[in-house]
C-alpha atoms as a PDB file:
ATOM      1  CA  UNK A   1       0.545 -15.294   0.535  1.00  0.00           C
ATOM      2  CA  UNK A   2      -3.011 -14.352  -0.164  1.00  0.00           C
ATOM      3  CA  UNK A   3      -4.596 -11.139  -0.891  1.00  0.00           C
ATOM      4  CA  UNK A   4      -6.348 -11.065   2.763  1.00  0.00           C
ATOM      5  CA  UNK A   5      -3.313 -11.823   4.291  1.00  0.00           C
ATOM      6  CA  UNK A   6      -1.190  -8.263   2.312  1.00  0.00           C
ATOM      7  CA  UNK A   7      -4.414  -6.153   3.280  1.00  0.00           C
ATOM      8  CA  UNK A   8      -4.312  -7.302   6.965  1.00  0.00           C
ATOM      9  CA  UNK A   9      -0.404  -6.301   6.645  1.00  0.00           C
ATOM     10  CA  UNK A  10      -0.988  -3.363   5.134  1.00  0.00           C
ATOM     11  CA  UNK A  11      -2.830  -2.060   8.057  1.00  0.00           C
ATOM     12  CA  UNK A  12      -0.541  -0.940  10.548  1.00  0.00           C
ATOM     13  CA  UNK A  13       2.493   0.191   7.775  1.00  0.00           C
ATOM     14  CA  UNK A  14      -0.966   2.548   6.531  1.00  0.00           C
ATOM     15  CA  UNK A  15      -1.491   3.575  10.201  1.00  0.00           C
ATOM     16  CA  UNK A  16       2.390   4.180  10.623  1.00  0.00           C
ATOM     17  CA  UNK A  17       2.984   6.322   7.265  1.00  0.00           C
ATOM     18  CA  UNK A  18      -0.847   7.936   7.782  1.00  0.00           C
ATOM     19  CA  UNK A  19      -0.342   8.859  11.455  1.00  0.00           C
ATOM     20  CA  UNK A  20      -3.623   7.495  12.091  1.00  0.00           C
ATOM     21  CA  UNK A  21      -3.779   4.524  14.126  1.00  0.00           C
ATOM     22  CA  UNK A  22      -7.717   3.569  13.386  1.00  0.00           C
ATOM     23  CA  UNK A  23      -7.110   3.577   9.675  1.00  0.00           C
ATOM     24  CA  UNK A  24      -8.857   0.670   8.164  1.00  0.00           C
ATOM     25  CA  UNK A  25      -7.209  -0.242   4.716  1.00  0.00           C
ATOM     26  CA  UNK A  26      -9.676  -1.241   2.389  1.00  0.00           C
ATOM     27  CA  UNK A  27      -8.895  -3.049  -1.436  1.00  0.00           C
ATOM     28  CA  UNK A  28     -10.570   0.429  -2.892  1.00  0.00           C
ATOM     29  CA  UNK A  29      -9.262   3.054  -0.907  1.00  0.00           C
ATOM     30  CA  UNK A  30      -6.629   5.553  -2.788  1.00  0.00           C
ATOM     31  CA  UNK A  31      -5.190   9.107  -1.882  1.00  0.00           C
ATOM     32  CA  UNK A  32      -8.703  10.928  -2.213  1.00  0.00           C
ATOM     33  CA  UNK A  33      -9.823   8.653   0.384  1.00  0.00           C
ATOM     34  CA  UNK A  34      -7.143   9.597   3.357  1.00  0.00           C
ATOM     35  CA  UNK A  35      -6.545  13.270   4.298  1.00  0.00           C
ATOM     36  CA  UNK A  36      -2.775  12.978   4.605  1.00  0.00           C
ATOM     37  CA  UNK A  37      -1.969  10.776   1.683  1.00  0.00           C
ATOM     38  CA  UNK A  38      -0.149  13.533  -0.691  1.00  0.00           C
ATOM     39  CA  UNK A  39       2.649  13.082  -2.844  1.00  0.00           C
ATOM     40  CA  UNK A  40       5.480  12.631   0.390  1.00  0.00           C
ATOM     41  CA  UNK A  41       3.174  10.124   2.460  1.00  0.00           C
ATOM     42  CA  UNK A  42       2.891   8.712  -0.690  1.00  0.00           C
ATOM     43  CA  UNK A  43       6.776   8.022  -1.544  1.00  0.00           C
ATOM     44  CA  UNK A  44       7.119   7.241   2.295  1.00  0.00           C
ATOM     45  CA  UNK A  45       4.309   4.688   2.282  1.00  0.00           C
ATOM     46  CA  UNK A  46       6.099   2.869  -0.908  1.00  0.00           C
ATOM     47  CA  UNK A  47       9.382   2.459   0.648  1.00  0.00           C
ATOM     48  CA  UNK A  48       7.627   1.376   3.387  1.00  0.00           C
ATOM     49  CA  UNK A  49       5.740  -1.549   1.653  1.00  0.00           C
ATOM     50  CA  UNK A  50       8.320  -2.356  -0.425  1.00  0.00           C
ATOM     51  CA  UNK A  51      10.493  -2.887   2.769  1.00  0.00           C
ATOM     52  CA  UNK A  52       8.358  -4.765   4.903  1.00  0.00           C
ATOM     53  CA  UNK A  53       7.066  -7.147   1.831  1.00  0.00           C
ATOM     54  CA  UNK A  54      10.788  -7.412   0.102  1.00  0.00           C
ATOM     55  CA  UNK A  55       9.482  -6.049  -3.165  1.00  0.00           C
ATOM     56  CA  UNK A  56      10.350  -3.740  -5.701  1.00  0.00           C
ATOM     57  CA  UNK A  57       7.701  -1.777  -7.912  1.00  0.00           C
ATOM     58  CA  UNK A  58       9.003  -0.802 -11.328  1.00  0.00           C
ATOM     59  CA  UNK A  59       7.727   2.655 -12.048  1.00  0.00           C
ATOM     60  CA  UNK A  60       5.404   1.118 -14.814  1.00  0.00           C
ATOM     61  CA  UNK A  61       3.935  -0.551 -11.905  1.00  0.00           C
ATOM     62  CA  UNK A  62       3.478   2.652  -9.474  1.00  0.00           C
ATOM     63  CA  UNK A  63       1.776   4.671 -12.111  1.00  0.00           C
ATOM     64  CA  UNK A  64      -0.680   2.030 -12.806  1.00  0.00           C
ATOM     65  CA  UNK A  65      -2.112   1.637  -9.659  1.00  0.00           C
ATOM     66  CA  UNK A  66      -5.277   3.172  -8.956  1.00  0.00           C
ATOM     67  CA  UNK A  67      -5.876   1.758  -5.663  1.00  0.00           C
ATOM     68  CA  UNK A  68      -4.815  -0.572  -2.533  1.00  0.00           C
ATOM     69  CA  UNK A  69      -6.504  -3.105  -4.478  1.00  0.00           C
ATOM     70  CA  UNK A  70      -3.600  -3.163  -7.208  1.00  0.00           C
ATOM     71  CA  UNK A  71      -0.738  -2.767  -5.194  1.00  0.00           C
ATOM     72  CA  UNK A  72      -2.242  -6.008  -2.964  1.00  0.00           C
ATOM     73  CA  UNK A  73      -2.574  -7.932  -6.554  1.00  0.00           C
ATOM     74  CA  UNK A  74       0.897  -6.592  -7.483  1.00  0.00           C
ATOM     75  CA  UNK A  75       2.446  -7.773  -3.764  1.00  0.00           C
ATOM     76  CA  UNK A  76       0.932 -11.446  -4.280  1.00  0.00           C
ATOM     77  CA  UNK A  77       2.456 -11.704  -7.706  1.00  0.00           C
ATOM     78  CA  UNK A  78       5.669 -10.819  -6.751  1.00  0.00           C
ATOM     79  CA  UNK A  79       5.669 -12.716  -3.618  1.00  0.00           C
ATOM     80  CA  UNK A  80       4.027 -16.000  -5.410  1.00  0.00           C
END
């Protein structure tokens, strides 16, 4: 699995959580970048990804993301 294949995933599970259907996920985009991303969307949005992909992030891992970008990188190493 490549890292253009998570982001094009990542799109309608962002749309879903995000209740915005034209939401266009993006490697930089993070919570200052989406008006309902708080702390709940954000839990929601996890469980979410870590359903559809069949991951788990260890809460090392959550804390050091900064972006979509790392939790892409993060899905392809777990799913490699």
């Amino acid at each position: 699995m490549t890292s253009e294949q998570v982001l094009q995933e990542l799109h309608p599970i962002f749309q879903k959580v995000f209740s915005d259907p034209g939401l266009q996920v993006i490697r930089e985009m993070s919570a200052k970048d989406v008006k309902r991303w708080d702390s709940l969307t954000h839990l929601n949005m996890i469980h979410e990804v870590e359903t559809y992909f069949g991951v788990r992030f260890k809460l090392k891992e959550l804390t050091g993301m900064k972006n979509v970008g790392d939790m892409v990188d993060l899905i392809v190493s777990k799913k490699s």
